[in-house]
C-alpha atoms as a PDB file:
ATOM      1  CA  UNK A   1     -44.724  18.230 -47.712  1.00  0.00           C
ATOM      2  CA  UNK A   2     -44.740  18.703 -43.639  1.00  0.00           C
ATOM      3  CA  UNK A   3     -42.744  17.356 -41.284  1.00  0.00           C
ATOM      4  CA  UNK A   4     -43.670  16.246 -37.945  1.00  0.00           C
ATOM      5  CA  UNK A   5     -40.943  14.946 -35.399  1.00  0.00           C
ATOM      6  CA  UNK A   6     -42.188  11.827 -32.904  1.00  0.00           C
ATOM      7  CA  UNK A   7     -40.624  12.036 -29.131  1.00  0.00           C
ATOM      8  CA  UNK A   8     -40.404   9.072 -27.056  1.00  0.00           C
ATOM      9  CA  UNK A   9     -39.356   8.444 -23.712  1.00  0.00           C
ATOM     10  CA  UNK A  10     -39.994   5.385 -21.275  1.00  0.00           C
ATOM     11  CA  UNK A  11     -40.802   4.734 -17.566  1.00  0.00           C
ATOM     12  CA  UNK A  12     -40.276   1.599 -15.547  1.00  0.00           C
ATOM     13  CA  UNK A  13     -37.860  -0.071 -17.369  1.00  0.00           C
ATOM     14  CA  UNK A  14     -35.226  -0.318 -14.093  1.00  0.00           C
ATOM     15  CA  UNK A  15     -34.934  -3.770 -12.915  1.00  0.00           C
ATOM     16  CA  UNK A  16     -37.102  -3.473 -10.037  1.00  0.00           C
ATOM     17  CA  UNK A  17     -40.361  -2.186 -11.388  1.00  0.00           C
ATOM     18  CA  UNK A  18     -42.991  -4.627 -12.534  1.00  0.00           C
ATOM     19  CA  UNK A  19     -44.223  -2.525 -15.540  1.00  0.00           C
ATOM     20  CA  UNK A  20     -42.691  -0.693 -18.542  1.00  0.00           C
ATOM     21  CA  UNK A  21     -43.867   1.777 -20.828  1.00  0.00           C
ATOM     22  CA  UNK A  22     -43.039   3.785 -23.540  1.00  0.00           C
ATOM     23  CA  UNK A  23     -44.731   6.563 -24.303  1.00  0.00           C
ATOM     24  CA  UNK A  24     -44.946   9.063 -27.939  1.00  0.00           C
ATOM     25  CA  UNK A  25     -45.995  12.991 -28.901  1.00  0.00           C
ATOM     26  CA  UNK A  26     -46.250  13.693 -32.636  1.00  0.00           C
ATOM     27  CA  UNK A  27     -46.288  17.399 -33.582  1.00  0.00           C
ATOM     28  CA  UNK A  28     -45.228  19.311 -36.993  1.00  0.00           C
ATOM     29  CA  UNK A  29     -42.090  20.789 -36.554  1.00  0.00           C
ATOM     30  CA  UNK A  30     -43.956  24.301 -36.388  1.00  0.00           C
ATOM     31  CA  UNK A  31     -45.406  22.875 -33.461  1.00  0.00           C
ATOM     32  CA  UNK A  32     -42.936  21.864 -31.857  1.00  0.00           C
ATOM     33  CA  UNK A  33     -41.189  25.043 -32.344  1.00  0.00           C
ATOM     34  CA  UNK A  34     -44.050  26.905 -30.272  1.00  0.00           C
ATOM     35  CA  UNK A  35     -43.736  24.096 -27.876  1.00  0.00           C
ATOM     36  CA  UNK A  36     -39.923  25.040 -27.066  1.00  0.00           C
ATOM     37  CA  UNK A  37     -40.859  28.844 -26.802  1.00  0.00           C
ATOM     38  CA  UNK A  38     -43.646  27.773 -24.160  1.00  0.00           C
ATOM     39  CA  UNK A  39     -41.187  25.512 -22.532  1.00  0.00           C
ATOM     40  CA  UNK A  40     -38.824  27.738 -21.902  1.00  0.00           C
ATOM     41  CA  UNK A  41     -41.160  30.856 -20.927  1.00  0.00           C
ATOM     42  CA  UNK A  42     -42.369  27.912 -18.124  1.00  0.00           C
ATOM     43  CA  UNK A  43     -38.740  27.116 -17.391  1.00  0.00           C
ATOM     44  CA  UNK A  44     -37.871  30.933 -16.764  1.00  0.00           C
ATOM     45  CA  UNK A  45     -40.919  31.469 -14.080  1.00  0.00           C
ATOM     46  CA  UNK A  46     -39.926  27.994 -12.483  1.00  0.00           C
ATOM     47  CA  UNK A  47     -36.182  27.906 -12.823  1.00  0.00           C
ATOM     48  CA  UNK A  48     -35.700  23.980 -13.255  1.00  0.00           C
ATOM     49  CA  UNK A  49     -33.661  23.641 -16.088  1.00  0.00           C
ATOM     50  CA  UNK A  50     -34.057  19.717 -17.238  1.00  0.00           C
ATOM     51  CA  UNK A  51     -37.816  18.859 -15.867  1.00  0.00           C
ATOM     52  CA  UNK A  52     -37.816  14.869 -15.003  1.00  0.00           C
ATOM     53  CA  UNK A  53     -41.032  13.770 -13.333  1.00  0.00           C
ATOM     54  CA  UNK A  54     -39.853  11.489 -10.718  1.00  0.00           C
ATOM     55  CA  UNK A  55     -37.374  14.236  -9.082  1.00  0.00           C
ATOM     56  CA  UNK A  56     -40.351  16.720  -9.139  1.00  0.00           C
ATOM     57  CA  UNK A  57     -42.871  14.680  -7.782  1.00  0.00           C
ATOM     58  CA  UNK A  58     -40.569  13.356  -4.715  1.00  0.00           C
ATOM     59  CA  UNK A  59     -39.042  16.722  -4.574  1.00  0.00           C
ATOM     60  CA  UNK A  60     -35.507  15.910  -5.401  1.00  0.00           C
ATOM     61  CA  UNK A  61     -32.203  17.539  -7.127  1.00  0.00           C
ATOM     62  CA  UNK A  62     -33.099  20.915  -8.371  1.00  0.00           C
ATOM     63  CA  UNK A  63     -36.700  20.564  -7.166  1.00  0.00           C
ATOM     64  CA  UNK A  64     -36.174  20.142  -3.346  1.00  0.00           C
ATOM     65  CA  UNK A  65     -37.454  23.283  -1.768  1.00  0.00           C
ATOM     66  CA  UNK A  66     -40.485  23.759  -3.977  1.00  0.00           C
ATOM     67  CA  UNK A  67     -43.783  24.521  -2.314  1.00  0.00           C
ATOM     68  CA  UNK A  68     -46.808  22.809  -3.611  1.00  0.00           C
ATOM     69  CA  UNK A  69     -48.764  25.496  -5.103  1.00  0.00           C
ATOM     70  CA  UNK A  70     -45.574  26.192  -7.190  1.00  0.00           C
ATOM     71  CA  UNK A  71     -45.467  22.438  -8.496  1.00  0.00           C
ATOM     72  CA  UNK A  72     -49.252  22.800  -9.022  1.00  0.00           C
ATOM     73  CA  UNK A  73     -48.688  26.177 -11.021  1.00  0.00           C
ATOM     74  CA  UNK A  74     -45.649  24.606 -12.933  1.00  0.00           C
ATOM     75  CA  UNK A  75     -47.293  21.119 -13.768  1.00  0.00           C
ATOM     76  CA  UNK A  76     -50.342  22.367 -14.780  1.00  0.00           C
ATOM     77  CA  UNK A  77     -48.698  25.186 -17.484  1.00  0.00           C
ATOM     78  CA  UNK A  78     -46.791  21.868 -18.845  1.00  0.00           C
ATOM     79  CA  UNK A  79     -49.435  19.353 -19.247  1.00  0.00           C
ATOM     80  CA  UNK A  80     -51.417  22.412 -20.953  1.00  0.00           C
ATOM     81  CA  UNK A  81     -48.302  23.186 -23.508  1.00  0.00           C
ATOM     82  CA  UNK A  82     -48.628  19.365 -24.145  1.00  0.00           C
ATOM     83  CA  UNK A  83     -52.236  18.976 -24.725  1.00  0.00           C
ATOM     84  CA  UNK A  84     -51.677  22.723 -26.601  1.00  0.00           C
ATOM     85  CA  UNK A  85     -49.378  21.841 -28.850  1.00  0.00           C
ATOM     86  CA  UNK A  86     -49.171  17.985 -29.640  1.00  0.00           C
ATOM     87  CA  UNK A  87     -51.273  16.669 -32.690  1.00  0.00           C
ATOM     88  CA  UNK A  88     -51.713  12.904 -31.071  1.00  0.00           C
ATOM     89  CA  UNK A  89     -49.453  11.229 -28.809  1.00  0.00           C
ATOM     90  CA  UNK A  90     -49.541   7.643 -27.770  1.00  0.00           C
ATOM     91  CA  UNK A  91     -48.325   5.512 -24.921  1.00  0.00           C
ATOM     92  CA  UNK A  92     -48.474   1.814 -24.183  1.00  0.00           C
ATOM     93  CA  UNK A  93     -47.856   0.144 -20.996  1.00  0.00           C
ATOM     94  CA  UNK A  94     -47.220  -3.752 -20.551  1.00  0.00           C
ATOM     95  CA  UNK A  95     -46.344  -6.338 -17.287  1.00  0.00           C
ATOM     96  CA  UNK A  96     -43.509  -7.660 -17.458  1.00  0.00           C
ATOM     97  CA  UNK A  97     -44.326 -10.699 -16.031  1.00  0.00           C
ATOM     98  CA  UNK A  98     -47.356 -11.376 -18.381  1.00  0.00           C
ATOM     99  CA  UNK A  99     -44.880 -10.551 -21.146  1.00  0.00           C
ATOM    100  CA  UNK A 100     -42.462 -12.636 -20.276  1.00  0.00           C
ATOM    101  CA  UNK A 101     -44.790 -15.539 -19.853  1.00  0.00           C
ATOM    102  CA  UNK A 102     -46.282 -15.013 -23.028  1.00  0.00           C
ATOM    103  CA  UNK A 103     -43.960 -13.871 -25.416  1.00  0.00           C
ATOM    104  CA  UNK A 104     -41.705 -16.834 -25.971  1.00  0.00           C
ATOM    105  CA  UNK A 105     -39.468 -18.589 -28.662  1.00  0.00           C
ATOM    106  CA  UNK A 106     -39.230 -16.958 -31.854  1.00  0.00           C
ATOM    107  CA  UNK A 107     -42.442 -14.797 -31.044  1.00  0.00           C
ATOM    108  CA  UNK A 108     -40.244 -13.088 -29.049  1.00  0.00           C
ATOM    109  CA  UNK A 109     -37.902 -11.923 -31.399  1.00  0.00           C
ATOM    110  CA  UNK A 110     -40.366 -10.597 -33.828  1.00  0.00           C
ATOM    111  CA  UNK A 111     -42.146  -8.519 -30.597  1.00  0.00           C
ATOM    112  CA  UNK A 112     -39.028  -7.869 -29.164  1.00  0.00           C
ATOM    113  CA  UNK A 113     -36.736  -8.955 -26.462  1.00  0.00           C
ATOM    114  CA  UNK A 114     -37.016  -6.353 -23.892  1.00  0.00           C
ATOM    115  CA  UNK A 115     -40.602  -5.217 -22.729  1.00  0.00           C
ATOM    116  CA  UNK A 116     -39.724  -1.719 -23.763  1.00  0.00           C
ATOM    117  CA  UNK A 117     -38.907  -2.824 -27.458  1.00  0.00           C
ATOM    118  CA  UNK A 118     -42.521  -3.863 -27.228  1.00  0.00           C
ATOM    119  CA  UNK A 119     -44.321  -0.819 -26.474  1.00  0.00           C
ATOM    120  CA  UNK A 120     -42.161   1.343 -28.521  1.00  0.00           C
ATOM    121  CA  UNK A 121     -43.590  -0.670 -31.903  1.00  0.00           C
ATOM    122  CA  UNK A 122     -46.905  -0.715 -30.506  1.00  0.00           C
ATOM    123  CA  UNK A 123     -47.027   2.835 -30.346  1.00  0.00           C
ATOM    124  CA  UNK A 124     -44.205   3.401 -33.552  1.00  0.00           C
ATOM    125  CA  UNK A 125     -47.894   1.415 -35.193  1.00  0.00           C
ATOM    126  CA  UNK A 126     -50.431   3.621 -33.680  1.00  0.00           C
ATOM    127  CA  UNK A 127     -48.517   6.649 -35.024  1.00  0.00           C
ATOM    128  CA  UNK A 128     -47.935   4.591 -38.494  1.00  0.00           C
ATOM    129  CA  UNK A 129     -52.144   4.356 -38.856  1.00  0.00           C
ATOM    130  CA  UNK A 130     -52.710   7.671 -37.506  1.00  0.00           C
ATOM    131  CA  UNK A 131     -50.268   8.658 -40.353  1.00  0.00           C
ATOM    132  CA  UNK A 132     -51.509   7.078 -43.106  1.00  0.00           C
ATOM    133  CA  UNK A 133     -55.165   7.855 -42.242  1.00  0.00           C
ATOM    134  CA  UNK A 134     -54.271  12.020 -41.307  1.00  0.00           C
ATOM    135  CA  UNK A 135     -50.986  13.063 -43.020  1.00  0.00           C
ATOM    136  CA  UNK A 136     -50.061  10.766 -45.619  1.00  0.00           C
ATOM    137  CA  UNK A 137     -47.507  13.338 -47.623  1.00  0.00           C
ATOM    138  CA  UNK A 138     -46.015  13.770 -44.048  1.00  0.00           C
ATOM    139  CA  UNK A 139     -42.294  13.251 -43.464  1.00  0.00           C
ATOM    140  CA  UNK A 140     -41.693  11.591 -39.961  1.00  0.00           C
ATOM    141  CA  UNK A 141     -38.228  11.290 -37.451  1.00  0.00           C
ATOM    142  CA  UNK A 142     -38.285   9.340 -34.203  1.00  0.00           C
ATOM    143  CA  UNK A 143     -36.203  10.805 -31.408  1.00  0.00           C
ATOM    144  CA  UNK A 144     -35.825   8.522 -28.561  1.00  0.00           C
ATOM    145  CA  UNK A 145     -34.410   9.435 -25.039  1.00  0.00           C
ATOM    146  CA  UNK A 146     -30.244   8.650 -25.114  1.00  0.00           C
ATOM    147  CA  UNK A 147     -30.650   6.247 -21.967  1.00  0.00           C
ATOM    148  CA  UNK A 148     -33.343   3.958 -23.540  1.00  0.00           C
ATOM    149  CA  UNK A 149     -33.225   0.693 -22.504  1.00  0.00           C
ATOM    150  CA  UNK A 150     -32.573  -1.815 -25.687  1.00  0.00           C
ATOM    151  CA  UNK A 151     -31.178   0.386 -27.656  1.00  0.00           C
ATOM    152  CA  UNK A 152     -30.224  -1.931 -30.444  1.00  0.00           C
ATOM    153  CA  UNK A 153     -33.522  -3.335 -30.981  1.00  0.00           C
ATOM    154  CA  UNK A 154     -35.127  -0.050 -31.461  1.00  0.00           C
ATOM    155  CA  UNK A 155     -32.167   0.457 -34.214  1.00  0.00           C
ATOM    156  CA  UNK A 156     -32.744  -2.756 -35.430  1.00  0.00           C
ATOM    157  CA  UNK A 157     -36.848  -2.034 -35.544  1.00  0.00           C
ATOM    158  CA  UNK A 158     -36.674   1.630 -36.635  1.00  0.00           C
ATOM    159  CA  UNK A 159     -34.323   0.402 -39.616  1.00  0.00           C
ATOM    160  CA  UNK A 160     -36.525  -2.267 -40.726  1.00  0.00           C
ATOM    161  CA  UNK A 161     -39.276   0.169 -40.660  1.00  0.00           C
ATOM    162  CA  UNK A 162     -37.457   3.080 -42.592  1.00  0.00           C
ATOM    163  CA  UNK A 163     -36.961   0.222 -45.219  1.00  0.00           C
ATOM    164  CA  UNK A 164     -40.348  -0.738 -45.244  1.00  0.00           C
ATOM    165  CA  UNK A 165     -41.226   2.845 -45.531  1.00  0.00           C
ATOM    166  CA  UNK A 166     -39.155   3.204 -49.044  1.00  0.00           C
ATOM    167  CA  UNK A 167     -40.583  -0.012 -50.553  1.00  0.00           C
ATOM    168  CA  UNK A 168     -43.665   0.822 -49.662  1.00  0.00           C
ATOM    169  CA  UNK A 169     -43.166   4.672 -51.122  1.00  0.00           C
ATOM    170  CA  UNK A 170     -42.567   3.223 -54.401  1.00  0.00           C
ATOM    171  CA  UNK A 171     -45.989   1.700 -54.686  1.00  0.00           C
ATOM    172  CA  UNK A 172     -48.007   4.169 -52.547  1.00  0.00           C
ATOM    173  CA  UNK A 173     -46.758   7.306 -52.724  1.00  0.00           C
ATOM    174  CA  UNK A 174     -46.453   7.688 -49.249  1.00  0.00           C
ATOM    175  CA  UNK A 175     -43.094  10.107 -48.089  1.00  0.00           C
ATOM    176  CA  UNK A 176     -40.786   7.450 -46.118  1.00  0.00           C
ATOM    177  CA  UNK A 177     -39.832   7.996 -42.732  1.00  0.00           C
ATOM    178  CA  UNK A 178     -36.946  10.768 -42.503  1.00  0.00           C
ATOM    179  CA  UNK A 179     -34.813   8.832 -39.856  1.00  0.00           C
ATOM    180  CA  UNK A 180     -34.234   8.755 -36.367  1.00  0.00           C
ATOM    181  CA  UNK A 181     -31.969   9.686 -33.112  1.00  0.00           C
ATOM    182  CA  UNK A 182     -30.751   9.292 -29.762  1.00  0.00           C
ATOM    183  CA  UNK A 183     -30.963  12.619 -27.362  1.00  0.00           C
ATOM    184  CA  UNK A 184     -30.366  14.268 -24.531  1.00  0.00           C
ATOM    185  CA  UNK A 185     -33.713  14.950 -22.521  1.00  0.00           C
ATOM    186  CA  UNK A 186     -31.561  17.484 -20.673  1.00  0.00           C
ATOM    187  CA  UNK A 187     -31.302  19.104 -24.468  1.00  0.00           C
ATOM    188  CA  UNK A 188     -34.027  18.002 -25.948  1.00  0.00           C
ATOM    189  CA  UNK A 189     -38.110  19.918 -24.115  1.00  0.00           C
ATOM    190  CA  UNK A 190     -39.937  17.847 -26.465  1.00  0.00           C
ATOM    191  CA  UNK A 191     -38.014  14.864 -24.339  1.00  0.00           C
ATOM    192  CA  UNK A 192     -38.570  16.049 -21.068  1.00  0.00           C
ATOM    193  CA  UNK A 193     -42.618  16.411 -21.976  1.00  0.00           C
ATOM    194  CA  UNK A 194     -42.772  12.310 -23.387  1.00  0.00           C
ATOM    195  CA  UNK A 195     -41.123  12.080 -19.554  1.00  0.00           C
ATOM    196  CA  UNK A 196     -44.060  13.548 -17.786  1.00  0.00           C
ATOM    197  CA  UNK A 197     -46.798  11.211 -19.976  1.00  0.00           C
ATOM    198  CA  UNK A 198     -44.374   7.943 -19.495  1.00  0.00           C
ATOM    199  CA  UNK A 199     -44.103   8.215 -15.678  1.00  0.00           C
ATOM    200  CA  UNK A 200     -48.190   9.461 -15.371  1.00  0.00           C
ATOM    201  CA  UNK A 201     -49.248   6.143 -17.273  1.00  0.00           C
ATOM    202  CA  UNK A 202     -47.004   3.912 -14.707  1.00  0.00           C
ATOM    203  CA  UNK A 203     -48.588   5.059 -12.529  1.00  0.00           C
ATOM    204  CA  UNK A 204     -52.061   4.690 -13.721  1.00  0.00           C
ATOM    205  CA  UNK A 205     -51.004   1.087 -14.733  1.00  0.00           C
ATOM    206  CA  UNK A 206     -49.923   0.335 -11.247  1.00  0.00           C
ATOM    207  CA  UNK A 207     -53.367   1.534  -9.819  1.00  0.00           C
ATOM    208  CA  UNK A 208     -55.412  -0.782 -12.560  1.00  0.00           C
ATOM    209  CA  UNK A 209     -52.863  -3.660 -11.902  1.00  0.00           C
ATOM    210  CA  UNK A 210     -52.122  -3.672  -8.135  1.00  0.00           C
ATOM    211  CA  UNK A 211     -55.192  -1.310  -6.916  1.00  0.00           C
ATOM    212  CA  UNK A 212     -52.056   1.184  -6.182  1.00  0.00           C
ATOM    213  CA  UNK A 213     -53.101   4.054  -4.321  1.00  0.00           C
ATOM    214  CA  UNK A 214     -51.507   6.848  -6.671  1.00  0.00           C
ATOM    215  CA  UNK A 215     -50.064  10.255  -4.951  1.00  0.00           C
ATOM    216  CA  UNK A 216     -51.475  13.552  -5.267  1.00  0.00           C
ATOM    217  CA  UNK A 217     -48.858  14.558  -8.287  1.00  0.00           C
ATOM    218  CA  UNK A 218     -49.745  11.724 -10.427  1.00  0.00           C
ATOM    219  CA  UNK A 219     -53.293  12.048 -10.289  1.00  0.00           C
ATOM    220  CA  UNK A 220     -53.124  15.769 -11.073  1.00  0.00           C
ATOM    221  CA  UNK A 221     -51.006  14.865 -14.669  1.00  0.00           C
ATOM    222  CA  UNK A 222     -53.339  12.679 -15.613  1.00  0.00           C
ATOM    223  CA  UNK A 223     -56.053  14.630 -15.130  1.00  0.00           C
ATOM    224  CA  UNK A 224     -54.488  17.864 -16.859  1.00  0.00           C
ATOM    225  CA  UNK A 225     -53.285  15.579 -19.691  1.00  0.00           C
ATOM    226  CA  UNK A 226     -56.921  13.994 -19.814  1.00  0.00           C
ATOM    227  CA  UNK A 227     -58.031  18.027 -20.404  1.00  0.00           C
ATOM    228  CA  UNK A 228     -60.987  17.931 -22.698  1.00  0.00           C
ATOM    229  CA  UNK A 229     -58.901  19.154 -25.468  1.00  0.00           C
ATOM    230  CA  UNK A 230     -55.919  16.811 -24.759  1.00  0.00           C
ATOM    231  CA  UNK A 231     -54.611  14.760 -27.689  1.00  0.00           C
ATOM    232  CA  UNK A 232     -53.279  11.608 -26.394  1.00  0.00           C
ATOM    233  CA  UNK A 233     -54.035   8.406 -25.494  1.00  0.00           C
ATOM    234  CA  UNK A 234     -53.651   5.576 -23.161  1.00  0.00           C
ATOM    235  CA  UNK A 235     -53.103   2.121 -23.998  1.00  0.00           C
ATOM    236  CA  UNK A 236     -52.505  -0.859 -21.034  1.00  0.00           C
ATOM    237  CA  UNK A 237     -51.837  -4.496 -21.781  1.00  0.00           C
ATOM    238  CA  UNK A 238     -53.145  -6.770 -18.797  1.00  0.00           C
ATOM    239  CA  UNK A 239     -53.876 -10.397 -18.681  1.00  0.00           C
ATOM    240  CA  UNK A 240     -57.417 -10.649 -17.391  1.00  0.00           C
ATOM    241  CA  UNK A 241     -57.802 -13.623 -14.604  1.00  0.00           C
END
């Protein structure tokens, strides 16, 4: 049997931003493994400790005096330990106001009550085909970032689907899902990378939404994590007018 470990983290979920999104890397815990050793060889030419996208990008905390060809160099070796060493990797971006005016009633308990909650099971059901279809004797564990926004309804939805996962290993065969957690992303690299994918689809979503011009930092991510060998995928919910 492998094992492959899921990392999610979210962007926009504050109060005063319009969009959320959560956003997912699977890897085998081999993987993930290399991806730490990677991490940290990037971490000891950079010297920035706990990497969070929005204090890079606006050049904040430990981050302040960096010159731009640095955060090029540095950016760029991350996205390509990403695209390197994550099998598939999801993320899922919604409006909140659309959301809000659409999920109602009991609809919106069974999608969830916070927008968040929403794109989390959208992409906890992308990785749930992708499993089934790819590596159906896999084992799987969610870690989600400690400061997650709803964090009861993502224990509420990730134990409903670890019970699913045992009924339905009865019948099927399939391994059940192993569990999940709550982290540090100051801990936790694998964390720190679903940061840099979460904030680079805001963006993006922003641009297709509000015709957003983006700056020069997220335009760069999203091109290096759009690499021609680059895993992951981008999902946006938008009512069309």
């Amino acid at each position: 049997m492998s094992f492959f470990d899921v990392y999610f983290d979210d962007s926009g979920t504050h109060k005063e931003s319009s969009i959320a999104v959560a956003s997912c890397l699977v890897a085998s815990i081999e993987q993930w493994q290399e991806f730490n050793r990677n991490w940290a060889e990037v971490d000891q030419d950079g010297g920035f400790g706990t990497f969070h996208m929005a204090d890079f990008v606006f050049g904040a905390a430990q981050f302040k005096d960096w010159e731009d060809t640095k955060k090029e160099r540095v950016l760029r070796r991350l996205c390509n330990i990403i695209c390197t060493r994550v099998r598939v990797g999801w993320s899922v971006a919604v409006t909140k106001r659309d959301y809000d005016d659409l999920i109602v009633g009991p609809f919106r308990d069974w999608c969830g009550q916070f927008h968040y909650t929403f794109c989390v099971r959208q992409c906890a059901g992308s990785v749930g085909l992708w499993r089934r279809e790819h590596e159906p004797d896999c084992s799987l564990k969610y870690v989600f970032d400690r400061m997650s926004q709803g964090k009861g309804d993502i224990m509420f939805a990730m134990d409903c689907a670890i019970k699913n996962s045992e009924s339905e290993s009865r019948s099927t065969g399939v391994k059940p899902f192993r569990g999940y957690s709550f982290d540090s992303k100051r801990d936790i690299w694998p964390l720190q990378a679903a940061d840099i994918y979460a904030w680079t689809a805001l963006q993006h979503m922003h641009k297709i939404v509000s015709q957003r011009r983006i700056n020069r930092w997220a335009s760069l991510s999203y091109d290096f994590l759009r690499s021609a060998h680059a895993p992951i995928k981008w999902h946006y919910y938008v009512v069309k007018t």
